[in-house]
C-alpha atoms as a PDB file:
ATOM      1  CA  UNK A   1      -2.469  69.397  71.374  1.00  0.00           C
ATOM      2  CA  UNK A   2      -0.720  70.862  74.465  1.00  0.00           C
ATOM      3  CA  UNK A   3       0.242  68.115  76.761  1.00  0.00           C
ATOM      4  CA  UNK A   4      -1.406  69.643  79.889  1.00  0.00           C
ATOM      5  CA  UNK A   5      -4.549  69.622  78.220  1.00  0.00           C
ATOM      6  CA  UNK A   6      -4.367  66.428  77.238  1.00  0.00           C
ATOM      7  CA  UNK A   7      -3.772  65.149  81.071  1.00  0.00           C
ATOM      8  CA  UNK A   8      -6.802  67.586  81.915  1.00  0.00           C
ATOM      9  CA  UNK A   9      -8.995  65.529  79.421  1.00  0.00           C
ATOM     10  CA  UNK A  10      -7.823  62.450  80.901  1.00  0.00           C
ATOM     11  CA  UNK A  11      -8.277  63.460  84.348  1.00  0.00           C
ATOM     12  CA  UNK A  12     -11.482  64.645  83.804  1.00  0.00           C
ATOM     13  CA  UNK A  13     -12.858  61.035  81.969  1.00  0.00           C
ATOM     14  CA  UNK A  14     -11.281  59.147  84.581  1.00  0.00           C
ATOM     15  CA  UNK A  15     -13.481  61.374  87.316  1.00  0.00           C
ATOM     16  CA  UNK A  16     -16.572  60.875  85.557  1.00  0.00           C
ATOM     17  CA  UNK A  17     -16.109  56.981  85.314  1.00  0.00           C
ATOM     18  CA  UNK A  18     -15.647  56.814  88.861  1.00  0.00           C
ATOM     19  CA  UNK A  19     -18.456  59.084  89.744  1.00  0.00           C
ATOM     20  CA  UNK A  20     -20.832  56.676  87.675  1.00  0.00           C
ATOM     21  CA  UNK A  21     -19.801  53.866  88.858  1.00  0.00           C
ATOM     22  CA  UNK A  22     -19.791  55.028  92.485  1.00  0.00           C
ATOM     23  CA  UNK A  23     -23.373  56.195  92.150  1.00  0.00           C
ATOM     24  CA  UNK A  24     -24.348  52.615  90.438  1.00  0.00           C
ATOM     25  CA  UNK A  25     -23.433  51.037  93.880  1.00  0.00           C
ATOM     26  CA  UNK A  26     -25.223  53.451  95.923  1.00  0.00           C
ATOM     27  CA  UNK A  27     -28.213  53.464  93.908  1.00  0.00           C
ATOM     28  CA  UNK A  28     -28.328  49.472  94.348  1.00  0.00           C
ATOM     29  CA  UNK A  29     -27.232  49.361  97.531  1.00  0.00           C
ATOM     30  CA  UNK A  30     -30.124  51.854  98.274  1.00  0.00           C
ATOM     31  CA  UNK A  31     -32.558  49.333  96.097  1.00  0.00           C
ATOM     32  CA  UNK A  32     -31.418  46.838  98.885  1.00  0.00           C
ATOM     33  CA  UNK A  33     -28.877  44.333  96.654  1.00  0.00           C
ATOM     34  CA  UNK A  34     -26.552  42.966  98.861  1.00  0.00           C
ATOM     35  CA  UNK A  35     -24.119  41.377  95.868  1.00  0.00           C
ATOM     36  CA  UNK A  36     -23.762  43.754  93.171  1.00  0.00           C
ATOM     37  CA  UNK A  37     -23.121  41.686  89.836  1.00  0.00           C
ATOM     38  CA  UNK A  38     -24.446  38.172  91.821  1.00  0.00           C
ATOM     39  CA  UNK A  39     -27.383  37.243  89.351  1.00  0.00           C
ATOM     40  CA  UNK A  40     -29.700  36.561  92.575  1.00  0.00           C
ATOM     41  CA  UNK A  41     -28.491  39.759  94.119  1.00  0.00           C
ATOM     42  CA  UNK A  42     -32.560  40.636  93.924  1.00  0.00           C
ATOM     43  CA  UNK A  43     -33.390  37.582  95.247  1.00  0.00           C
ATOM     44  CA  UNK A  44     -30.964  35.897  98.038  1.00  0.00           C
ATOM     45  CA  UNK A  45     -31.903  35.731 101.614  1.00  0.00           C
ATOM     46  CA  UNK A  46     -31.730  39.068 103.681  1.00  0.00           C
ATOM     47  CA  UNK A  47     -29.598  37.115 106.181  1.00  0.00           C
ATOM     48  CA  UNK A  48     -27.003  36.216 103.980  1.00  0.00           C
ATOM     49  CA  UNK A  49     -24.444  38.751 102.537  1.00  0.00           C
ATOM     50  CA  UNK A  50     -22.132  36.479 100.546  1.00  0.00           C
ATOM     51  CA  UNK A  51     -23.941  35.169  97.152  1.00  0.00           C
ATOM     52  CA  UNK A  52     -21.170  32.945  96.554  1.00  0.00           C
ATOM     53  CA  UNK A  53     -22.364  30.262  99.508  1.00  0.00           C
ATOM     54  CA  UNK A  54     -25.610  28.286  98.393  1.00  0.00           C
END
């Protein structure tokens, strides 16, 4: 396989990771989640933004 190709395929995974995962976050920051990951991201007070205080 020619080299350059092989960065091209590479490049090209590595965009479409980052494209997922940015459109994740914006699709549940749009949902209203403040902490992405937190299990009571759905849940915790609209006041707080930091999931890790209780």
């Amino acid at each position: 396989m020619n080299p350059v190709l092989a960065n091209i395929i590479i490049i090209l995974i590595l965009v479409i990771a980052l494209s997922a995962a940015c459109f994740y976050i914006y699709k549940e920051k749009k949902n209203g989640r403040h902490c992405i990951g937190c299990p009571m991201s759905g849940s915790c007070p609209k006041k707080r933004t930091d999931c890790s205080k209780k």
